[in-house]
Every structure is written in structure tokens, then in C-alpha cells.
N, C-alpha and C. Protein backbone atom coordinates (compact mmCIF):
# COMPACT_ATOMS: atom_id res chain seq x y z
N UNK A 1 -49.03 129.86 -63.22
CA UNK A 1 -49.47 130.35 -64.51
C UNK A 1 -48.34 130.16 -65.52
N UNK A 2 -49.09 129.97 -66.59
CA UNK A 2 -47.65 129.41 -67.95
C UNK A 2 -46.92 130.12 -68.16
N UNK A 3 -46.02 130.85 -68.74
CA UNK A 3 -44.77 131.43 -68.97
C UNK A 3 -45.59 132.19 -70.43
N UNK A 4 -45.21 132.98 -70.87
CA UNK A 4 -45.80 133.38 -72.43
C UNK A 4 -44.82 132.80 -73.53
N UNK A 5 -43.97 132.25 -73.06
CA UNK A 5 -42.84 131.32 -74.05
C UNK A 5 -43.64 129.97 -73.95
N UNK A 6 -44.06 129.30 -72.97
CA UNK A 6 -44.67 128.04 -73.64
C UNK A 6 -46.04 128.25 -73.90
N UNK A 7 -46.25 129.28 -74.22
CA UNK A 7 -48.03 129.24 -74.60
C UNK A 7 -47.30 129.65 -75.88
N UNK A 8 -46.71 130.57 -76.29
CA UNK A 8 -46.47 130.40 -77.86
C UNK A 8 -45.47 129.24 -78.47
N UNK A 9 -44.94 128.44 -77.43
CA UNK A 9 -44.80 127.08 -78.17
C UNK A 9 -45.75 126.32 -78.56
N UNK A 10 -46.60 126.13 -77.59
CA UNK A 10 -48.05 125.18 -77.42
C UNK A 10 -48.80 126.19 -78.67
N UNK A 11 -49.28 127.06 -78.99
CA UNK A 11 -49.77 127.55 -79.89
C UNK A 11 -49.33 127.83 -81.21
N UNK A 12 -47.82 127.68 -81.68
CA UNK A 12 -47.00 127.39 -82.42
C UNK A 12 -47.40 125.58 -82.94
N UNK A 13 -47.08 124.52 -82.08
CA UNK A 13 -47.18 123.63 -82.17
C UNK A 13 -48.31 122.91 -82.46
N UNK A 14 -49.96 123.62 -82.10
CA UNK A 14 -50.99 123.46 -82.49
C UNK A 14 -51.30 123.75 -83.83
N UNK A 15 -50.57 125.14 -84.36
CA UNK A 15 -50.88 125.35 -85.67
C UNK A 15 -50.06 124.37 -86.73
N UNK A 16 -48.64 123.77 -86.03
CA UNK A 16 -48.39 122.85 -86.92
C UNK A 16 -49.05 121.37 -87.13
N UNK A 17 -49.54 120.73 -85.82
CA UNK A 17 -50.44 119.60 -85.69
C UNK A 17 -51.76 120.09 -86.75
N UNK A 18 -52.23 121.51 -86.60
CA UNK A 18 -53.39 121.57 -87.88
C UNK A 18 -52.76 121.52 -89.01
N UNK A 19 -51.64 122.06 -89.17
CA UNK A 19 -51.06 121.50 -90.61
C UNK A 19 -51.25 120.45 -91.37
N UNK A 20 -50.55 119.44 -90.13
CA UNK A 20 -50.25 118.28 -90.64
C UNK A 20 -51.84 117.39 -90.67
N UNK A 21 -53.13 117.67 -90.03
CA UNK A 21 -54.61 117.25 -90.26
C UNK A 21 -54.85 117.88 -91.56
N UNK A 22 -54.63 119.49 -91.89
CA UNK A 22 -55.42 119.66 -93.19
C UNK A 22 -54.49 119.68 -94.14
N UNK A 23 -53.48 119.09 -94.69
CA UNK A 23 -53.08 118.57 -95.96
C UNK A 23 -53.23 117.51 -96.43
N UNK A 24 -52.84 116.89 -95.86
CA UNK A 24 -53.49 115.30 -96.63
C UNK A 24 -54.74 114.95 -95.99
N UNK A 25 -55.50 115.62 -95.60
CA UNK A 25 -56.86 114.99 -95.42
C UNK A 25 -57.70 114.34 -96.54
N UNK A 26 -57.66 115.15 -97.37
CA UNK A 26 -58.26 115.40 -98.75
C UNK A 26 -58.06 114.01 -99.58
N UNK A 27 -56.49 113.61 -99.85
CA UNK A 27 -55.98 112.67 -100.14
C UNK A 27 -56.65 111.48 -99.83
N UNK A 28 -56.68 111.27 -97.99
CA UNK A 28 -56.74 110.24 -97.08
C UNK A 28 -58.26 109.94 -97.51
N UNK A 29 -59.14 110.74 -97.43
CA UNK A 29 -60.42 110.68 -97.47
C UNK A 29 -60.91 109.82 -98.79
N UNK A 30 -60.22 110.37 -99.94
CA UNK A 30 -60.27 110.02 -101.41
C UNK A 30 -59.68 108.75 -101.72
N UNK A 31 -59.00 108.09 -100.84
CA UNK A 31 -58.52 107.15 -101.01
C UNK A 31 -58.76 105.75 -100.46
N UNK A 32 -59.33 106.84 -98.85
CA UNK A 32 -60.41 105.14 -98.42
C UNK A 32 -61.68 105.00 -98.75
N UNK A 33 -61.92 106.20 -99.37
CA UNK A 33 -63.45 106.16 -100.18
C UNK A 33 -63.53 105.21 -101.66
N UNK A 34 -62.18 105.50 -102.31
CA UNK A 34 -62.46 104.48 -103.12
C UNK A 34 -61.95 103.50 -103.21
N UNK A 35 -61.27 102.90 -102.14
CA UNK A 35 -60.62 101.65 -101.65
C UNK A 35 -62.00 100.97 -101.22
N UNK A 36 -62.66 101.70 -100.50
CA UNK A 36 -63.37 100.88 -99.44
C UNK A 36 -65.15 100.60 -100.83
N UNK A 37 -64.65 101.20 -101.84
CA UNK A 37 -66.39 100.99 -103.01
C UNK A 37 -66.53 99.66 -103.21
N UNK A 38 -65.24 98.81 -102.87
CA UNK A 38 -65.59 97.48 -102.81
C UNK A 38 -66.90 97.09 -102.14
N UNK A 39 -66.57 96.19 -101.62
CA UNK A 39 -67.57 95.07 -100.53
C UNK A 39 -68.07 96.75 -99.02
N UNK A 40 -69.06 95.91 -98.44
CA UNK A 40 -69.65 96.97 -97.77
C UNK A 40 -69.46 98.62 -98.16
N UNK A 41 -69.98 99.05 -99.36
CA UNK A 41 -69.08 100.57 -99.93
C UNK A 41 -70.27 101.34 -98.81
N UNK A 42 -71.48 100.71 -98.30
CA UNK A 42 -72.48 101.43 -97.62
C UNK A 42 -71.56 101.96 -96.39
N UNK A 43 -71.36 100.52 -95.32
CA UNK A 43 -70.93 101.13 -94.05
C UNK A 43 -69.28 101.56 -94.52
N UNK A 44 -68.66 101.76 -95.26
CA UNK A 44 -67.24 102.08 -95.06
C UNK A 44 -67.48 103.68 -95.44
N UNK A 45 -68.45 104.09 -96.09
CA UNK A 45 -69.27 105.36 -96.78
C UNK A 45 -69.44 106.36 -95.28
N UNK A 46 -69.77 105.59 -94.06
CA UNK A 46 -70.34 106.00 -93.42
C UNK A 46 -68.93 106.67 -92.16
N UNK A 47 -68.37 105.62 -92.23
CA UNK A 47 -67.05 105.61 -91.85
C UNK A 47 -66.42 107.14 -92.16
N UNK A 48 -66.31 107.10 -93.50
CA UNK A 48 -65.87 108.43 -93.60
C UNK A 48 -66.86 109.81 -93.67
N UNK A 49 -68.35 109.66 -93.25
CA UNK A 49 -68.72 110.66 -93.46
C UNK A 49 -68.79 111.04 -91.41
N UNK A 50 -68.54 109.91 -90.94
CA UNK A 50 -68.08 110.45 -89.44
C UNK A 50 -66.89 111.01 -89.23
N UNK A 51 -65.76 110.85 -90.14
CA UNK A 51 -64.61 111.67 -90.19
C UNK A 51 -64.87 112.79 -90.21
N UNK A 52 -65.39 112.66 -91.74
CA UNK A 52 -65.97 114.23 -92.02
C UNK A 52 -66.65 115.26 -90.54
N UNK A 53 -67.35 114.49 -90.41
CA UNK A 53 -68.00 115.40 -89.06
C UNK A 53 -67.19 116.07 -88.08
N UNK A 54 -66.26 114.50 -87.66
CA UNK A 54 -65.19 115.24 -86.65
C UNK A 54 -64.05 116.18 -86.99
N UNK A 55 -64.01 116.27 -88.24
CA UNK A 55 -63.15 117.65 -88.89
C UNK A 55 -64.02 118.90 -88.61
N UNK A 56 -65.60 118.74 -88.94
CA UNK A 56 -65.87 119.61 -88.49
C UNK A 56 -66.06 120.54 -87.35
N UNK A 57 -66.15 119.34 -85.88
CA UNK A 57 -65.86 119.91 -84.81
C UNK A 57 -64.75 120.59 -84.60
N UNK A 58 -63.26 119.91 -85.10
CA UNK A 58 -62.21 120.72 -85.17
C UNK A 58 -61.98 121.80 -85.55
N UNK A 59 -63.08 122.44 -86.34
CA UNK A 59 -63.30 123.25 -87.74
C UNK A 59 -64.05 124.55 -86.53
N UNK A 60 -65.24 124.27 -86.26
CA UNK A 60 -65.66 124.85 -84.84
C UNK A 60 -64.66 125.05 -83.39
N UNK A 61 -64.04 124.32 -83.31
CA UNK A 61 -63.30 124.80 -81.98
C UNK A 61 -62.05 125.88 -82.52
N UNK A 62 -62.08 125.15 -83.47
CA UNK A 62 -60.46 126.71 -83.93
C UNK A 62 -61.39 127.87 -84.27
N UNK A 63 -62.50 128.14 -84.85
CA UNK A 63 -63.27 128.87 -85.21
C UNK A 63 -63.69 130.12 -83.62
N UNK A 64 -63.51 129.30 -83.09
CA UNK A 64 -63.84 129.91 -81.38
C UNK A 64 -62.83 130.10 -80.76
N UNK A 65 -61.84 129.60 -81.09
CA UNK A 65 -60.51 129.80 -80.21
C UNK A 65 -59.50 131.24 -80.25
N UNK A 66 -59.27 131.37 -79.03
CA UNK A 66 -58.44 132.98 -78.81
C UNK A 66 -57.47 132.87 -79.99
N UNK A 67 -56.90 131.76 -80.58
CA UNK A 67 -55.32 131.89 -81.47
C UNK A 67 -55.87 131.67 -82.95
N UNK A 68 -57.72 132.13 -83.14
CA UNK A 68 -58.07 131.88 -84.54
C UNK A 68 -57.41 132.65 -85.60
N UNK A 69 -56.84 134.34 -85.38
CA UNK A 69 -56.30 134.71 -86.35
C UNK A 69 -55.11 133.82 -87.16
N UNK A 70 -54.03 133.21 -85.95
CA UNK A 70 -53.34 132.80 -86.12
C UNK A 70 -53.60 131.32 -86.89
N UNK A 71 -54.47 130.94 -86.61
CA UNK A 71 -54.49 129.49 -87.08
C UNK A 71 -55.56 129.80 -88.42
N UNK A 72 -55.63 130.97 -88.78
CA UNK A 72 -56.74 131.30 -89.94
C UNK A 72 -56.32 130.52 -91.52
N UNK A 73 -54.67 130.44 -91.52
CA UNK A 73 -54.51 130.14 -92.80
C UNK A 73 -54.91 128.81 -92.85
N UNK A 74 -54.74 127.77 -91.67
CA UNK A 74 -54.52 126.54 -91.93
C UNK A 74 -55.99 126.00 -91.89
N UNK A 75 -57.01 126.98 -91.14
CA UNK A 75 -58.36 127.06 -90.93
C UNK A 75 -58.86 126.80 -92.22
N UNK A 76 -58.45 127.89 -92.62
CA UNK A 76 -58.89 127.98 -94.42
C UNK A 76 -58.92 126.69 -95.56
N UNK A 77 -57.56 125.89 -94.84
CA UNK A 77 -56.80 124.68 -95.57
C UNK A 77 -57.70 123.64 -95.52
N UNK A 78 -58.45 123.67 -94.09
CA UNK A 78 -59.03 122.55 -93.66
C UNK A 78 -60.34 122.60 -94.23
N UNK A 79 -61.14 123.49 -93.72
CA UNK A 79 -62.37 123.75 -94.59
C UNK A 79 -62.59 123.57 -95.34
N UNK A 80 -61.85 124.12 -96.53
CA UNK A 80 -61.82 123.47 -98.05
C UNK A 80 -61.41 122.19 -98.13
N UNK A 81 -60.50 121.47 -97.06
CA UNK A 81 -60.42 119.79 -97.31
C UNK A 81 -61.85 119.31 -97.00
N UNK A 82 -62.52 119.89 -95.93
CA UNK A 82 -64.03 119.19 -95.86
C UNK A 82 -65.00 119.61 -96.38
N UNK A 83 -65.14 120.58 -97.06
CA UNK A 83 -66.45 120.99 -98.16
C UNK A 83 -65.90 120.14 -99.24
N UNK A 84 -64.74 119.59 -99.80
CA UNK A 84 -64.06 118.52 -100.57
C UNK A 84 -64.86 117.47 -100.62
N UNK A 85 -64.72 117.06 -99.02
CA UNK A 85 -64.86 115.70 -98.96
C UNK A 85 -66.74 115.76 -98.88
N UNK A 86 -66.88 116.61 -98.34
CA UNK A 86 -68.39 116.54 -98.37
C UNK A 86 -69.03 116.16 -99.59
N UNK A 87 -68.77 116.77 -100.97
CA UNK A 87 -69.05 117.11 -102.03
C UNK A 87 -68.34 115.91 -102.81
N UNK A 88 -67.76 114.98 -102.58
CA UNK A 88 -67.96 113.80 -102.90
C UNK A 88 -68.68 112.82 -102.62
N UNK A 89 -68.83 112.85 -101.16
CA UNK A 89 -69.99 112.06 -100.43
C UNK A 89 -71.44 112.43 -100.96
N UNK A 90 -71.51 113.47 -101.19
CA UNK A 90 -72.45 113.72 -101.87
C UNK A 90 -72.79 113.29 -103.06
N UNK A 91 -71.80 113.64 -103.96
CA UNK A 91 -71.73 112.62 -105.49
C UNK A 91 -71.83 111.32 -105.03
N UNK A 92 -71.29 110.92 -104.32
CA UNK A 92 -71.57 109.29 -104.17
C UNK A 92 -72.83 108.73 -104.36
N UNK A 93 -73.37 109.79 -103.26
CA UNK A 93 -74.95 109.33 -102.67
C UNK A 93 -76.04 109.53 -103.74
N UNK A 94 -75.40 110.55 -104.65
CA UNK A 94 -76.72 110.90 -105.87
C UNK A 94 -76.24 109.49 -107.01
N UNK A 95 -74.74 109.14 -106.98
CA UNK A 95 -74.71 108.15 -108.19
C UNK A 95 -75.78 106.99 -107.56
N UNK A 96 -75.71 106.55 -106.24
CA UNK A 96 -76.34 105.30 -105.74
C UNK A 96 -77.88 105.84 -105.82
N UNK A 97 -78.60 106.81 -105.56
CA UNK A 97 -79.72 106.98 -105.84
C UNK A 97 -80.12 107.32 -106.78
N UNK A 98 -79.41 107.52 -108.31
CA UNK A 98 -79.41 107.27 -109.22
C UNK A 98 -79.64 106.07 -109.76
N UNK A 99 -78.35 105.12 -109.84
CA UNK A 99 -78.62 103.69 -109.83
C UNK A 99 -79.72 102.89 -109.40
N UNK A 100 -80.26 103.24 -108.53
CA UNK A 100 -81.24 102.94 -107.43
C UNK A 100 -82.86 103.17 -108.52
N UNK A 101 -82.71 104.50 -109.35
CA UNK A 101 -83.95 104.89 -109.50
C UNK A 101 -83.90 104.31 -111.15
N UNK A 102 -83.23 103.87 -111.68
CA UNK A 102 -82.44 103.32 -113.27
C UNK A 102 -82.90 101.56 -112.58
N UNK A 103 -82.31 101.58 -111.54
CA UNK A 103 -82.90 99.43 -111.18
C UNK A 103 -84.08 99.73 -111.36
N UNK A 104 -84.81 100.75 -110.67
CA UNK A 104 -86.47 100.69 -110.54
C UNK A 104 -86.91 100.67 -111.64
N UNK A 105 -86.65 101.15 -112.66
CA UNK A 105 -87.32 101.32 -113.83
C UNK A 105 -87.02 100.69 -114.68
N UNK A 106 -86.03 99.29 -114.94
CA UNK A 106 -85.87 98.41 -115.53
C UNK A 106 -86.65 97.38 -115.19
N UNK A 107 -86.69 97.30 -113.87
CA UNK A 107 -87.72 96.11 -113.15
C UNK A 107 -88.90 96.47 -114.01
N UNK A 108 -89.59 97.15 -113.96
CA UNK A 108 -90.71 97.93 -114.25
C UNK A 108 -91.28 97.87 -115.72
N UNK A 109 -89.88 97.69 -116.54
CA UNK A 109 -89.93 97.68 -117.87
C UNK A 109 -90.94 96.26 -118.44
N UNK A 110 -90.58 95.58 -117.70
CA UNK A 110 -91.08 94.40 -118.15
C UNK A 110 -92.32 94.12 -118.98
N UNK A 111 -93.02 93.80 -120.05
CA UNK A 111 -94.06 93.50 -120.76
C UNK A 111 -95.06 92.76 -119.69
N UNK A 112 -96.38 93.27 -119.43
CA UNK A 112 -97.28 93.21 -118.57
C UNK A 112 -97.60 91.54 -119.15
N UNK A 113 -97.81 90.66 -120.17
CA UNK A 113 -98.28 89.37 -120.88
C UNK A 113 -96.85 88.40 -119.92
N UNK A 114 -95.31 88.96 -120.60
CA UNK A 114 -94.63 88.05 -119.35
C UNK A 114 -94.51 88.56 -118.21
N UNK A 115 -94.52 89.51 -117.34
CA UNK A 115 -94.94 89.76 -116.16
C UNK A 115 -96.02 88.60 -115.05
N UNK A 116 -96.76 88.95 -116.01
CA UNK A 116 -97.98 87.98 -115.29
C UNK A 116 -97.78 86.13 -115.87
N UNK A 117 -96.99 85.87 -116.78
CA UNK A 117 -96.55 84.45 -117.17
C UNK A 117 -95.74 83.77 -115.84
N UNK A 118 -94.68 84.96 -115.76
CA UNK A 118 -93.66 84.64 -114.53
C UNK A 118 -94.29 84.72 -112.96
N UNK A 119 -95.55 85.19 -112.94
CA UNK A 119 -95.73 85.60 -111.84
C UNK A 119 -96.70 84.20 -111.73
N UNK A 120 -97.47 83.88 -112.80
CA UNK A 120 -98.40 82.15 -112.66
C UNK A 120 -97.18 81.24 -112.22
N UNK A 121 -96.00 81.27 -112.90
CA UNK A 121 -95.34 80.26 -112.71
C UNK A 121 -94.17 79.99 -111.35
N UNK A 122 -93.65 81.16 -111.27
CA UNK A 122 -92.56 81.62 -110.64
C UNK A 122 -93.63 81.74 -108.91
N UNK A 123 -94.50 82.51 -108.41
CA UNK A 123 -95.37 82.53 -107.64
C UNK A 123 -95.86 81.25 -106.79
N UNK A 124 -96.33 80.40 -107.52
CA UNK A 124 -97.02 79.30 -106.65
C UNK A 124 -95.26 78.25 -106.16
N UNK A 125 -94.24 78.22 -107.07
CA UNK A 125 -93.54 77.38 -106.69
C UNK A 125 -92.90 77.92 -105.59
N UNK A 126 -92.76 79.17 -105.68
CA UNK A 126 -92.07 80.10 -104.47
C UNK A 126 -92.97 80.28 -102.73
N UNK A 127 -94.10 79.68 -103.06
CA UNK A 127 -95.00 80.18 -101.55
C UNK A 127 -95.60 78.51 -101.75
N UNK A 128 -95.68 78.37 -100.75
CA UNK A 128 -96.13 76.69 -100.44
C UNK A 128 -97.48 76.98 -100.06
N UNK A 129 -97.71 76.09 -100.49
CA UNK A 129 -99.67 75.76 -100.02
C UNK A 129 -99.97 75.34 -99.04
N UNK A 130 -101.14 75.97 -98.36
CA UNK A 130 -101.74 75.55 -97.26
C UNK A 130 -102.54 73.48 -97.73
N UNK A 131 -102.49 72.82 -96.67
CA UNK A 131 -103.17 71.42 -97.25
C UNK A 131 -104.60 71.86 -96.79
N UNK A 132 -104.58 72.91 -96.22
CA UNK A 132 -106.26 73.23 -95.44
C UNK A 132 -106.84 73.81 -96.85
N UNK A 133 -106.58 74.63 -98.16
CA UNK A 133 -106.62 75.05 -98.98
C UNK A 133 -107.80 74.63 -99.55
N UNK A 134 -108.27 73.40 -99.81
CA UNK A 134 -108.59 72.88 -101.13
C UNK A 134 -110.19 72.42 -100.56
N UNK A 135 -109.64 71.99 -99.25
CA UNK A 135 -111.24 71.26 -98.03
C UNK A 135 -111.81 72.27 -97.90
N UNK A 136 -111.87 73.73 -98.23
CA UNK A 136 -112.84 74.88 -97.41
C UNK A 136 -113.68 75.19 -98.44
């Protein structure tokens, strides 16, 4: 059985390893989020909202753990780094389904006279004809 000197090292040393996860999380998160809005911003989006998650498991196991008083401040630290990060991911997702619902309704805009001009013209050159077509 452990000694009660290395369980309060090991539990000492855990609360500093959470340290060092919930301070710059916040940062880290914010930074490959908008590094990554380039090219694929979908799957790199996703990338970090699996981070996110696994903070949260971390978030749950200290939450349950015998040394939670002790690790309460840094508990606190972390949480608020991931309701952070959540709450950008979130903004993200409303600007793109925003955008999303602003394309729709420009498409849409279109004058029904060229609508249907582009659609005589643009239509038949785009879909090829059957040669059985014309004999039936």
C-alpha cells in the first residue's frame, strides 16, 4: 500500500498537470479554430469539437474523484475553458447556417422570366438526349 507522502505527491502533481490542461486551453482551441477556417474549416471544426468533448470527460472524472475539493479551483479553470470553447463552436455553426440560409435566398432571388430563359438554355446543353427520343 502507498505511503501517504506519495499519494500527496501524485495528487499534488495531478493538480499541477490540470493546471497546465486548463490555461492555455482556451488559447489553443482559438487558435486552431481559426488557423484551421481555411481549407477543410468543416472537418478541422470537428477536430476541435472532439477536443472539446474529451475535456469534458476530464471535467467528469475530477468531478467524481476523492481529491475534487482539492482540484476544485483548477476544475473551475477548466470548465470555463470549455463552456468557452463550446460557445464559439457554436457561433461558428450559427455564422455557417446563417450563410447557408442568405446563399438560399439569393439563389431564389432570381426573376422567374430569366430563371426559366437559363433553365431553356442552360438545361438541354447540360443533360444529353436520349437518340430513342424523337422515334417514339
Amino acid at each position: 500500500m502507498p505511503d501517504p507522502v506519495s499519494i500527496t505527491a501524485a495528487v499534488g502533481w495531478g493538480v499541477t498537470a490540470l493546471g497546465w490542461l486548463a490555461s492555455p486551453i482556451v488559447p489553443r482551441i482559438l487558435n486552431k479554430g481559426f488557423s484551421f477556417l481555411g481549407l477543410n474549416a468543416a472537418e478541422k471544426l470537428k477536430i476541435i469539437d472532439t477536443q472539446v468533448v474529451q475535456l469534458q470527460r476530464v471535467m467528469e472524472v475530477v468531478d467524481e474523484s476523492t481529491y475534487r475539493l482539492r482540484l476544485e479551483p483548477l476544475l473551475n479553470d477548466l470548465r470555463s475553458a470549455v463552456y468557452e470553447a463550446e460557445d464559439i463552436l457554436d457561433s461558428v455553426e450559427y455564422q455557417r447556417l446563417k450563410k447557408q440560409i442568405q446563399d438560399a435566398k439569393s439563389e431564389g432571388s432570381t426573376p422567374p422570366r430569366k430563371r426559366d430563359w437559363l433553365k431553356k438554355k442552360i438545361l438541354p446543353c447540360a443533360m444529353p438526349s436520349s437518340p430513342f427520343k424523337d422515334k417514339v
